[in-house]
Each structure stands twice: as structure tokens, then as C-alpha cells.
N, C-alpha and C. Protein backbone atom coordinates (compact mmCIF):
# COMPACT_ATOMS: atom_id res chain seq x y z
N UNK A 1 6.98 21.15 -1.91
CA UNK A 1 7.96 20.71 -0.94
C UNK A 1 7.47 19.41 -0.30
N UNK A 2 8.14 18.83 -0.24
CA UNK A 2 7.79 17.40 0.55
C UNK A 2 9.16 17.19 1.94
N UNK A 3 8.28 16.23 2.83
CA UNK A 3 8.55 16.62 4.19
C UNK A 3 8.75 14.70 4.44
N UNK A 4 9.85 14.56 5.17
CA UNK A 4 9.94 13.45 5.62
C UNK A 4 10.00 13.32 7.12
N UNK A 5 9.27 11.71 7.57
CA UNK A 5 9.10 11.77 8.92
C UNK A 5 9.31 10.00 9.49
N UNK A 6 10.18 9.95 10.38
CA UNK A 6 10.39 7.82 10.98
C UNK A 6 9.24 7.49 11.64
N UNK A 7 8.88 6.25 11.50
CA UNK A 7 7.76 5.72 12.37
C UNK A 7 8.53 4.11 12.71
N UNK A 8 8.95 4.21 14.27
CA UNK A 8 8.99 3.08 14.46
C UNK A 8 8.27 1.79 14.51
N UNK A 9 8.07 0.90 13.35
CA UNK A 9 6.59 0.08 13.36
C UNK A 9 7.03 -1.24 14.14
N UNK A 10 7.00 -2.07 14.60
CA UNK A 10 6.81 -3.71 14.99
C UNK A 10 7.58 -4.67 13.40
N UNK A 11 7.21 -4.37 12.62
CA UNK A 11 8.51 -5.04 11.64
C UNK A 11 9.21 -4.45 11.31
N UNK A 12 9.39 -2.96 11.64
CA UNK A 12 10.81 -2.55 11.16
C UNK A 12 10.41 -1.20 11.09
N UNK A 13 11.66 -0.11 10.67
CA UNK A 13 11.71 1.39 10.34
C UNK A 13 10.48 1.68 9.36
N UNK A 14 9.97 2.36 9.08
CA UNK A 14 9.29 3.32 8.26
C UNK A 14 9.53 4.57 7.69
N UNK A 15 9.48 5.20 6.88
CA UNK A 15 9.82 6.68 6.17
C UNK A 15 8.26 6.91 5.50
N UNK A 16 8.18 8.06 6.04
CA UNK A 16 6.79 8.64 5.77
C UNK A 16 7.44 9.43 4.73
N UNK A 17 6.62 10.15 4.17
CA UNK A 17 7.09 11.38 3.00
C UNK A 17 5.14 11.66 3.11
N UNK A 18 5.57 13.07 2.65
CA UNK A 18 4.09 13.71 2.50
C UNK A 18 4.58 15.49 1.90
N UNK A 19 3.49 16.11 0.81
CA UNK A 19 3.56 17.28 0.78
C UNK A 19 2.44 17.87 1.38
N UNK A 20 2.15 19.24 1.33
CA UNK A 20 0.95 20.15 1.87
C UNK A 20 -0.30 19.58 1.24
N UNK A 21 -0.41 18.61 0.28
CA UNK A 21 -2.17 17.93 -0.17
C UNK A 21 -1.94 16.93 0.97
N UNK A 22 -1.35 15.34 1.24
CA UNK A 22 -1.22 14.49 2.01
C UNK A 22 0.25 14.08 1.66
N UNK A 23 -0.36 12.41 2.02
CA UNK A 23 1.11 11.44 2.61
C UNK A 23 0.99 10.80 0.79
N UNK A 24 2.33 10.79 0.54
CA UNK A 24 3.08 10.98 -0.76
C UNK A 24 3.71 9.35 -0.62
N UNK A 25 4.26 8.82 0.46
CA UNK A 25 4.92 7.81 0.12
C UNK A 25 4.93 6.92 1.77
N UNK A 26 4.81 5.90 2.20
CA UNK A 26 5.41 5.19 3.35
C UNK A 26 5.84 3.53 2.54
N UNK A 27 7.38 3.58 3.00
CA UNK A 27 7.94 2.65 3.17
C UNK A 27 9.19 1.81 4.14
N UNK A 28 8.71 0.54 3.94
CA UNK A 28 9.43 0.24 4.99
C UNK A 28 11.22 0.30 4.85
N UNK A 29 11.47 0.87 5.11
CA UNK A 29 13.35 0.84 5.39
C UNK A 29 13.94 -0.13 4.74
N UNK A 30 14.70 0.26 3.92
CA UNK A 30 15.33 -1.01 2.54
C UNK A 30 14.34 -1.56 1.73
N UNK A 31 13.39 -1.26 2.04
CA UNK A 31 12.16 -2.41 0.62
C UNK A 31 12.69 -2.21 -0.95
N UNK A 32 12.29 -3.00 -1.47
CA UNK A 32 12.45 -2.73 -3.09
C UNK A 32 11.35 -1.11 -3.40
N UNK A 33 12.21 -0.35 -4.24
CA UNK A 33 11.44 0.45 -4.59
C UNK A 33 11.54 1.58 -3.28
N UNK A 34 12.19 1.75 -2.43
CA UNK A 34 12.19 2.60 -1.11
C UNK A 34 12.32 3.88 -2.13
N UNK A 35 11.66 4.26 -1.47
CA UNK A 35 12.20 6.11 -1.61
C UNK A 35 11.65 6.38 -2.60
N UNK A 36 11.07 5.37 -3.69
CA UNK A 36 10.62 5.77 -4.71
C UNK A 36 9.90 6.99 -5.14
N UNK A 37 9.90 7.89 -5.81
CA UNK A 37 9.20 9.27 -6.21
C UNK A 37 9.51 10.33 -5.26
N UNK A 38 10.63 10.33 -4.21
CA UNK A 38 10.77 10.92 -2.88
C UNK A 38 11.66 11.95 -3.74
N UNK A 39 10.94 13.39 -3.09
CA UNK A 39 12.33 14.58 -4.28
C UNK A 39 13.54 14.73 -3.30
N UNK A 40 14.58 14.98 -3.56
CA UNK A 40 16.01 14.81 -3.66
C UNK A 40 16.15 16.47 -2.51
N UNK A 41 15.21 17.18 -2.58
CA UNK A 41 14.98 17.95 -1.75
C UNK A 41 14.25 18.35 -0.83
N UNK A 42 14.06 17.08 0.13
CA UNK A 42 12.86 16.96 0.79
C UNK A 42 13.86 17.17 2.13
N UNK A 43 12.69 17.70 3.20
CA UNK A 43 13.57 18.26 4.77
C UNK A 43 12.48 17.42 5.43
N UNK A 44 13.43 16.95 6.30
CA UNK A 44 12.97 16.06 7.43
C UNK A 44 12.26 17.32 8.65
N UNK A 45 10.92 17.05 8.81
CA UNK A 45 10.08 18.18 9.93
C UNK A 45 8.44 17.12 9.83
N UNK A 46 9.21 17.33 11.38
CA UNK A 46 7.26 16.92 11.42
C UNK A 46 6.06 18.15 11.24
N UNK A 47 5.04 17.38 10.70
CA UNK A 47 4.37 18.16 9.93
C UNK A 47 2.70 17.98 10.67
N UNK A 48 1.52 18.21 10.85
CA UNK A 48 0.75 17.70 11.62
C UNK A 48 0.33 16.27 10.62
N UNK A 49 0.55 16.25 9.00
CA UNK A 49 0.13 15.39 8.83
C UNK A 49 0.79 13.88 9.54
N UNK A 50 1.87 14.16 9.75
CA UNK A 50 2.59 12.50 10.01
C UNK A 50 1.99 12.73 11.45
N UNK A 51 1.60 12.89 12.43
CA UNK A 51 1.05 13.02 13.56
C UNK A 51 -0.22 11.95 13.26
N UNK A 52 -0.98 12.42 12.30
CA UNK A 52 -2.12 11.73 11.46
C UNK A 52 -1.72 10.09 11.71
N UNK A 53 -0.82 10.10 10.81
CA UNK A 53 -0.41 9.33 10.16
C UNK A 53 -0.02 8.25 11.27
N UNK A 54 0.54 8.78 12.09
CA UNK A 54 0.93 7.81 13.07
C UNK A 54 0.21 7.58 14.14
N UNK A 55 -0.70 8.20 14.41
CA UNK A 55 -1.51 7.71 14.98
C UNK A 55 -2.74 6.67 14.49
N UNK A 56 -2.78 6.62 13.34
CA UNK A 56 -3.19 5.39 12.34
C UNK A 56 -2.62 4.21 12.37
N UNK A 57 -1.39 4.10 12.24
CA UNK A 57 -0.60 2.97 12.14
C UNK A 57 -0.86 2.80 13.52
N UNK A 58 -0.27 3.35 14.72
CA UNK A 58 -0.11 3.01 16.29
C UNK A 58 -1.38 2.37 16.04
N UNK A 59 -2.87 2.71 15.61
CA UNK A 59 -4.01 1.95 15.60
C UNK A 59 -3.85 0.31 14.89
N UNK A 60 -3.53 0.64 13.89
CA UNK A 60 -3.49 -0.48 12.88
C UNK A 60 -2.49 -1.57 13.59
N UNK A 61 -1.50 -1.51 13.99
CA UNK A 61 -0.81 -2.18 14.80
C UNK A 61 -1.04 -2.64 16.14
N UNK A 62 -2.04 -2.24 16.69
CA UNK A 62 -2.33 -2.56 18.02
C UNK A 62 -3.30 -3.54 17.42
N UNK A 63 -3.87 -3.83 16.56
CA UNK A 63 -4.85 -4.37 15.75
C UNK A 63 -6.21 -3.98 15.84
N UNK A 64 -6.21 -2.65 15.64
CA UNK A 64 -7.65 -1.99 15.45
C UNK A 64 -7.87 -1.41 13.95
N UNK A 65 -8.82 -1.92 13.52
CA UNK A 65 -9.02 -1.17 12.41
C UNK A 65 -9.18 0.12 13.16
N UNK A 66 -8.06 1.37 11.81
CA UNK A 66 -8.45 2.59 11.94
C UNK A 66 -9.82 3.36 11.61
N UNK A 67 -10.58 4.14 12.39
CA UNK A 67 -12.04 4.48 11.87
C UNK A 67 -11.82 6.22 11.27
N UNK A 68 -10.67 6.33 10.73
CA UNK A 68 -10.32 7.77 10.01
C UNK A 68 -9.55 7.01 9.17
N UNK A 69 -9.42 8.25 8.46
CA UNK A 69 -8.35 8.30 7.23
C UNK A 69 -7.36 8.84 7.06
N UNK A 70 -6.16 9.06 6.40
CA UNK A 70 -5.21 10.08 6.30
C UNK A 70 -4.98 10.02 5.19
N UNK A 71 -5.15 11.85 4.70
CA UNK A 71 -4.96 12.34 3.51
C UNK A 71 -3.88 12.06 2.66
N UNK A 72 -3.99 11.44 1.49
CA UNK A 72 -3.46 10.95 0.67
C UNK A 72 -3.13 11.85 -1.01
N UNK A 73 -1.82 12.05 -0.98
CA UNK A 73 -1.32 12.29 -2.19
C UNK A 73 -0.79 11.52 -3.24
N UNK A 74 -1.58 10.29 -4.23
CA UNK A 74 -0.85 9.45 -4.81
C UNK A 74 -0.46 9.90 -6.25
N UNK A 75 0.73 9.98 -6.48
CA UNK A 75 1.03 10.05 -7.85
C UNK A 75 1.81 8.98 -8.54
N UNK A 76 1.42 8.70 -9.54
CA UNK A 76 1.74 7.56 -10.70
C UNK A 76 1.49 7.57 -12.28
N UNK A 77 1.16 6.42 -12.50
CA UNK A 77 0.52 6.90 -14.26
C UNK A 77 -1.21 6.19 -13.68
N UNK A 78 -1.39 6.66 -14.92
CA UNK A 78 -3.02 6.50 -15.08
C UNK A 78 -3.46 4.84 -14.81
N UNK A 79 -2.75 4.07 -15.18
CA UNK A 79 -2.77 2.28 -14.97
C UNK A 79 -2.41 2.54 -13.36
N UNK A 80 -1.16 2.71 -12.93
CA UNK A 80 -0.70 2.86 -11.77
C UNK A 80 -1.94 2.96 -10.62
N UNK A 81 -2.36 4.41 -11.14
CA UNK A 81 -3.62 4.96 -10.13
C UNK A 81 -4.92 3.91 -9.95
N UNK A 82 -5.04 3.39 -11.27
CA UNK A 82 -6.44 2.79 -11.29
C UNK A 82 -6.58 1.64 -10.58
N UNK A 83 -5.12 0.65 -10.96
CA UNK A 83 -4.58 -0.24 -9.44
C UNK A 83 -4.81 -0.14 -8.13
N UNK A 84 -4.45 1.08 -7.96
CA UNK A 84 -4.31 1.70 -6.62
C UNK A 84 -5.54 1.86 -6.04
N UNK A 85 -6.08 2.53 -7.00
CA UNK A 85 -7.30 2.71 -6.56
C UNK A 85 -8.46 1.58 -5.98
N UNK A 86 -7.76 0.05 -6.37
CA UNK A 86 -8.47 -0.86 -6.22
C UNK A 86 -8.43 -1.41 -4.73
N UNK A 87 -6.91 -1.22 -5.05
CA UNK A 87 -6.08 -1.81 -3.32
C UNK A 87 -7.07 -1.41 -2.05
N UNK A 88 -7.26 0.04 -2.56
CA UNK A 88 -7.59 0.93 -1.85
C UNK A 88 -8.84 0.51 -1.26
N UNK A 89 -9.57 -0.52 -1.51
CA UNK A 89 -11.04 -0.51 -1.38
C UNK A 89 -11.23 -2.07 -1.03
N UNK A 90 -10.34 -2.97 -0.86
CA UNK A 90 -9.96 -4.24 -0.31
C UNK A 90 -10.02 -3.95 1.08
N UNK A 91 -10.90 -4.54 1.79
CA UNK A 91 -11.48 -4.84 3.02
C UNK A 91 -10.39 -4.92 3.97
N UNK A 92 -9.95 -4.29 4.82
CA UNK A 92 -9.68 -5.19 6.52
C UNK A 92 -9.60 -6.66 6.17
N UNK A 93 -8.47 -7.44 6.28
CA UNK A 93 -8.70 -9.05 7.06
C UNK A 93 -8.99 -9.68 5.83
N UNK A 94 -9.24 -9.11 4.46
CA UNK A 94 -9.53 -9.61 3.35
C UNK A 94 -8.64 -9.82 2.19
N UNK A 95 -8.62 -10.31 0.92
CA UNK A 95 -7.47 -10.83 0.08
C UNK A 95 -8.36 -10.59 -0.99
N UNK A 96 -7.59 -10.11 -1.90
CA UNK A 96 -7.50 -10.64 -3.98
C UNK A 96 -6.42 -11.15 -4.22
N UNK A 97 -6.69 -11.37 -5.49
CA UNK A 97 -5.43 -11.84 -6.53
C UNK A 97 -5.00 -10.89 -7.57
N UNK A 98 -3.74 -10.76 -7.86
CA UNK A 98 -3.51 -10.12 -8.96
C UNK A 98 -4.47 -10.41 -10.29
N UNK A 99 -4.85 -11.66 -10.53
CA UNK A 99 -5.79 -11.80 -11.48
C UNK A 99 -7.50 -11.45 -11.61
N UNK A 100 -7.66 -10.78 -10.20
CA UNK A 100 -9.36 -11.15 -9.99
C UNK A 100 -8.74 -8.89 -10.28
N UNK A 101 -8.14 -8.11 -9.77
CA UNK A 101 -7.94 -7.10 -10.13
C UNK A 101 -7.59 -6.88 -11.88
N UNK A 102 -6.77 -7.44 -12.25
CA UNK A 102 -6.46 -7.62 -13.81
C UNK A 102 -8.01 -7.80 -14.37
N UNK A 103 -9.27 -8.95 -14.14
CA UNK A 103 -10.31 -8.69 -14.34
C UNK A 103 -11.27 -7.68 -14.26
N UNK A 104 -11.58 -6.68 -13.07
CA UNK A 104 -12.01 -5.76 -13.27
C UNK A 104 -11.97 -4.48 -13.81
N UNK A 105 -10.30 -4.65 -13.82
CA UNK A 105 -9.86 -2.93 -15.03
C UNK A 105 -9.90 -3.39 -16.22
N UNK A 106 -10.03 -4.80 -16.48
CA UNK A 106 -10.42 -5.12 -18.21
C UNK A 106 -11.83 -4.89 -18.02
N UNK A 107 -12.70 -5.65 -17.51
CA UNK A 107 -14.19 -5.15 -17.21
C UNK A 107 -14.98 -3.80 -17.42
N UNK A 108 -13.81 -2.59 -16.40
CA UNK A 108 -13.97 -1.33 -16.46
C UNK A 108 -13.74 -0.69 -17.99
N UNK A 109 -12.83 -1.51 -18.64
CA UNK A 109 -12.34 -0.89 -19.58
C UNK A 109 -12.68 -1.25 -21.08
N UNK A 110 -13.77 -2.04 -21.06
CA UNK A 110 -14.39 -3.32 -22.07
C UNK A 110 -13.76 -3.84 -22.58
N UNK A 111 -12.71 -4.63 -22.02
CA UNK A 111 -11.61 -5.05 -22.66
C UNK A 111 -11.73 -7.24 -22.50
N UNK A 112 -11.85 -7.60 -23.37
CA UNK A 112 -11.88 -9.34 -23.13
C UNK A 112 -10.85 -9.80 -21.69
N UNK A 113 -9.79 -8.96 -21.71
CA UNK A 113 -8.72 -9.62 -20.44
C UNK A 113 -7.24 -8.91 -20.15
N UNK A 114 -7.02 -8.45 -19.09
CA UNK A 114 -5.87 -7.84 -19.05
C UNK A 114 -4.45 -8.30 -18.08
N UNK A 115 -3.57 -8.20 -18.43
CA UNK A 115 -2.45 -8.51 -17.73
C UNK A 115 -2.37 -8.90 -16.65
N UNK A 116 -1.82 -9.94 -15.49
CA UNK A 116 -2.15 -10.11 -14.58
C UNK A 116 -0.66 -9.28 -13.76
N UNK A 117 0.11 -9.58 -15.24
CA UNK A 117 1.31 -9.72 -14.75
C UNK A 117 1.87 -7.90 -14.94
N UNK A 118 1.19 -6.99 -15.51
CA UNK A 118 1.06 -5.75 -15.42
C UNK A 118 0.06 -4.85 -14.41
N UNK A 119 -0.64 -5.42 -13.74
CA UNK A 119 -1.21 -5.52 -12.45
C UNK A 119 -0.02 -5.87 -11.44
N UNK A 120 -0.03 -6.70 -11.07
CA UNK A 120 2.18 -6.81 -10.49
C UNK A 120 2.74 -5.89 -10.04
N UNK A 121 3.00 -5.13 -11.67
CA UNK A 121 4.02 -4.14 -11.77
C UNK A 121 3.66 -3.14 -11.15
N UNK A 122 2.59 -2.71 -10.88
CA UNK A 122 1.70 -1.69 -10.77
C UNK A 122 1.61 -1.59 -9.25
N UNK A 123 1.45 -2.79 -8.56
CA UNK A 123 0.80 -3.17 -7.36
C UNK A 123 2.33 -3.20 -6.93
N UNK A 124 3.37 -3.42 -7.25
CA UNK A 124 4.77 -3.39 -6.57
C UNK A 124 5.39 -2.28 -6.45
N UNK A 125 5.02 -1.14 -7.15
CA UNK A 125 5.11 0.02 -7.36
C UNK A 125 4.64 0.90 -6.30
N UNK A 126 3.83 0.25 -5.60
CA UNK A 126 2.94 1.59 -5.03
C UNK A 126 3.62 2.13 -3.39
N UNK A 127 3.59 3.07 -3.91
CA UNK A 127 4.39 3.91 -2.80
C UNK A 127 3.99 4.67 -1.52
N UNK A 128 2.61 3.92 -1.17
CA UNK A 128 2.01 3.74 0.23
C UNK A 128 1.29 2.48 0.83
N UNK A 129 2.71 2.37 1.37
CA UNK A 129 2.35 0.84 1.80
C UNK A 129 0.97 0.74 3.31
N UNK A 130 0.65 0.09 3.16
CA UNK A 130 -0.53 -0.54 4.22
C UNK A 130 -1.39 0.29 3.83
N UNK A 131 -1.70 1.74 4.43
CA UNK A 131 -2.54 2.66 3.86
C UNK A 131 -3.16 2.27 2.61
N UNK A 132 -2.70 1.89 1.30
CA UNK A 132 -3.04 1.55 0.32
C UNK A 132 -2.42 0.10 0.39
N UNK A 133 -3.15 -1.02 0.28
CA UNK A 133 -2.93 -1.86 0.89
C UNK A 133 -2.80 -3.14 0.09
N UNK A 134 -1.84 -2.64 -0.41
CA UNK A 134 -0.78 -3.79 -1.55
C UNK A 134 -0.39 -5.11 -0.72
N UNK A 135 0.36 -5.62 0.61
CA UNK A 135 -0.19 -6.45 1.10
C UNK A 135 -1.04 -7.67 0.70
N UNK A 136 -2.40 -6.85 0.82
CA UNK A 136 -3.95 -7.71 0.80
C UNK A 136 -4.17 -8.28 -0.90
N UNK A 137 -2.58 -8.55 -1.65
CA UNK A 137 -2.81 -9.62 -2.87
C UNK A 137 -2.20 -10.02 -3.01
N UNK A 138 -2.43 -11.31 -3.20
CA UNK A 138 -2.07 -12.50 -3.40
C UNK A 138 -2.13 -13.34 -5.04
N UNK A 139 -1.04 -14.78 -4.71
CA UNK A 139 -1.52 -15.71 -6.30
C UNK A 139 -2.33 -16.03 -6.53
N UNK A 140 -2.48 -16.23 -7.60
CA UNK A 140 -4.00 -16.92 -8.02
C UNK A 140 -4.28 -18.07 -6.77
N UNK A 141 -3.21 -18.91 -6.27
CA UNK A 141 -3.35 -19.83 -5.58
C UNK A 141 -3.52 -19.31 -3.78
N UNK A 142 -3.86 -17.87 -3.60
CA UNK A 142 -3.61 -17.66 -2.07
C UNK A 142 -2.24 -17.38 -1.40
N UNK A 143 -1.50 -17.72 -2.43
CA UNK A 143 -0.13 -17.68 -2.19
C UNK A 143 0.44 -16.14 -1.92
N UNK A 144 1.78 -16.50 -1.19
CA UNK A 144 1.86 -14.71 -1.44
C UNK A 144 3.11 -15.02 -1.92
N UNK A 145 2.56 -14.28 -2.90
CA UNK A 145 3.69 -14.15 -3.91
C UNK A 145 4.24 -12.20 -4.02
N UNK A 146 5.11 -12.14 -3.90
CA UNK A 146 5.37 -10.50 -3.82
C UNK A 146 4.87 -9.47 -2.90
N UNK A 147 6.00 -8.47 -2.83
CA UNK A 147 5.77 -7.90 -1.82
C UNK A 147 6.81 -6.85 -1.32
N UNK A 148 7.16 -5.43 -1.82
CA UNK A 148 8.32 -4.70 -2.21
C UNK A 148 9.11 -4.92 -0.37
N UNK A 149 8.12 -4.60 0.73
CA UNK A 149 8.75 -5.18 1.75
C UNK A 149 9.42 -6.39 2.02
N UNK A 150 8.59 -6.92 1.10
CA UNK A 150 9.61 -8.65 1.74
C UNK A 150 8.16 -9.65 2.09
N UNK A 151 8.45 -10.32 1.70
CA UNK A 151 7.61 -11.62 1.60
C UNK A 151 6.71 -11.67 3.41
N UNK A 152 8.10 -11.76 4.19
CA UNK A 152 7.77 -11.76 5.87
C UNK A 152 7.05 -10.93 6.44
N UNK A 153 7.35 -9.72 5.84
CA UNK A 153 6.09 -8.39 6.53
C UNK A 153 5.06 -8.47 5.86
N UNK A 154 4.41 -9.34 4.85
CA UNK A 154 3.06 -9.15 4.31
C UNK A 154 2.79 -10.57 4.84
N UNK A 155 3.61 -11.64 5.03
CA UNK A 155 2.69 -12.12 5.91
C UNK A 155 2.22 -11.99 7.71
N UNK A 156 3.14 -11.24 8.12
CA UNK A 156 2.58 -10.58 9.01
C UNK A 156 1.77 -9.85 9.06
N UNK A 157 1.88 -8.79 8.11
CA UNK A 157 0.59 -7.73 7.79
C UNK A 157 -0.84 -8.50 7.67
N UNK A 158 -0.91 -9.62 7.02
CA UNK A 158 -2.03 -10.42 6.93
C UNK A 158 -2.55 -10.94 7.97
N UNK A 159 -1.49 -11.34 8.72
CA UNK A 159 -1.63 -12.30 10.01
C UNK A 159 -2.48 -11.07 10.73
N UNK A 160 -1.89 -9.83 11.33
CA UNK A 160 -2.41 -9.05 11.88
C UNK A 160 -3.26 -8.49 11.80
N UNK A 161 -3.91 -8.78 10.32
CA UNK A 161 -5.20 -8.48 10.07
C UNK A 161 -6.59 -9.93 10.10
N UNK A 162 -5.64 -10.91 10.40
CA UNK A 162 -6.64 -12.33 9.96
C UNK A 162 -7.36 -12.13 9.45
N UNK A 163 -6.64 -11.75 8.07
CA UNK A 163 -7.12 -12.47 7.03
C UNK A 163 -6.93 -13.46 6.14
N UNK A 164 -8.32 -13.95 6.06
CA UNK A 164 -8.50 -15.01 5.08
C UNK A 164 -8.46 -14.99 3.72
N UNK A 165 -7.18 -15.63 3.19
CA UNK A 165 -7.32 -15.64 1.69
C UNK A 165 -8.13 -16.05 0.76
N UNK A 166 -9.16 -16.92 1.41
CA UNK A 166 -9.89 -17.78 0.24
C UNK A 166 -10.77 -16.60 0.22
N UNK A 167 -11.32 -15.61 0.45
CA UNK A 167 -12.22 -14.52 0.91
C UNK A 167 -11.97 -13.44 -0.39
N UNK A 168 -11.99 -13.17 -1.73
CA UNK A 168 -11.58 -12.34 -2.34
C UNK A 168 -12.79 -11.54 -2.63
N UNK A 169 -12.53 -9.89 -2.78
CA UNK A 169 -13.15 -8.91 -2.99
C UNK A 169 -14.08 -9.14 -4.03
């Protein structure tokens, strides 16, 4: 069963989703990809996890790094996850590129070089935003290029984290 819950954020609505392991999905209200993987029979109840949850963001938004975590349920494909898994480990206030990630899962994977542009797909996909912190990549050039919220909330998200792009993981 999965459980949906609103978080009013500073750029806009939020929709939490989470089952009994963790938080399954947050996105911002209309993004590309909203709702994505959300089941068709999900009941709106707060749950203690979105309590979690929002009291994280209320952190993250006041501009404190959060010093907890909230339990996380990610499901995807196996590329998907391994992405994710990268996001996941990108610093506070810090930046990659789709290409410097495309390098290390070829690396991981002994592979001469992998997609930058299937890294992208992967990273546009992901269906916990900030928490997993899709955001924090950028073009090869620093640029921000993409962003299922919208171009404007990741550069805010950045701003609010000052971070520096030339700074990659």
C-alpha cells in the first residue's frame, strides 16, 4: 500500500508518496514525470514517515543541512538504481556532470565509456527529488541543463545550497 502526503515547499506544492519500507516518490506538483511509479490505489493519510520527511525538508529549506535521513524506498531498473545511487552521495553545495557520472558506472563496470546521454534518462527519471539529489547535475559546461521540475527550481535548489559548480564529486 502506498500512502500519499502535501508539503508546502518555498517553490511550490510537493506530493510525497511512501509505502511501510520508506518514501517511494517526492515531486514537485506538475514536473515532468509527476506521479511517476505512484499506484493508482494509493490513500492520502499521514503516516509517521512523511512527518520524517518533512521535517527534513522544513530543515533543508531553512538552509540547514539535514543531520538524519529518511528512509528510502527506491524502485527502478538496475541502470536506474546505480544512477541513483550516485546522486545519492553528491555532497551538500556541490555539482557533477552527467558525463563525470557516465564515467564512473563505465569505470565500475570495466567498460572504455558510457552514455552520457543515458545517464540523463536515468537522472530525469528519478522519483525522489532533493532527497536523492538530481538537482546537483549539471552540463559538461556547469550549465544546467535539465531538470523534471523545471530549470528555475534547480537553480534555486543550487542557489540554496551554494553551490559551486566548478566543484565536481
Amino acid at each position: 500500500m502506498q500512502y500519499t502526503s502535501h508539503y508546502p515547499s518555498p517553490l511550490g506544492g510537493i506530493l510525497l508518496a511512501a509505502d511501510d519500507t520508506g518514501l517511494t516518490g517526492l515531486w514537485f506538483e506538475g514536473q515532468k514525470y509527476f506521479a511517476l511509479g505512484l499506484d493508482k490505489d494509493c490513500v492520502a493519510k499521514e503516516i509517521p514517515l512523511f512527518e520524517t520527511a518533512k521535517r527534513w525538508l522544513d530543515l533543508y529549506f531553512s538552509g540547514a543541512v539535514p543531520n538524519f535521513t529518511v528512509p528510502l524506498h527506491i524502485t527502478g531498473t538496475a541502470f536506474q538504481k546505480e544512477v541513483w545511487e550516485i546522486l545519492s552521495v553528491i555532497p551538500y553545495g556541490r555539482t557533477t556532470t552527467y558525463g563525470e557520472i557516465a564515467k564512473r558506472l563505465a569505470a565500475k563496470r570495466g567498460l572504455p565509456h558510457m552514455s552520457a546521454q543515458a545517464v540523463g534518462g536515468a537522472v530525469g527519471r528519478n522519483k525522489i527529488s532533493i532527497l536523492v539529489p538530481c538537482h546537483r547535475v549539471t552540463g559538461s559546461d556547469g550549465g544546467l541543463t535539465g531538470y523534471a521540475g523545471g530549470i528555475g527550481k534547480k537553480q534555486a535548489l543550487l542557489a540554496l545550497e551554494s553551490a559551486r559548480p566548478a566543484e565536481y564529486i
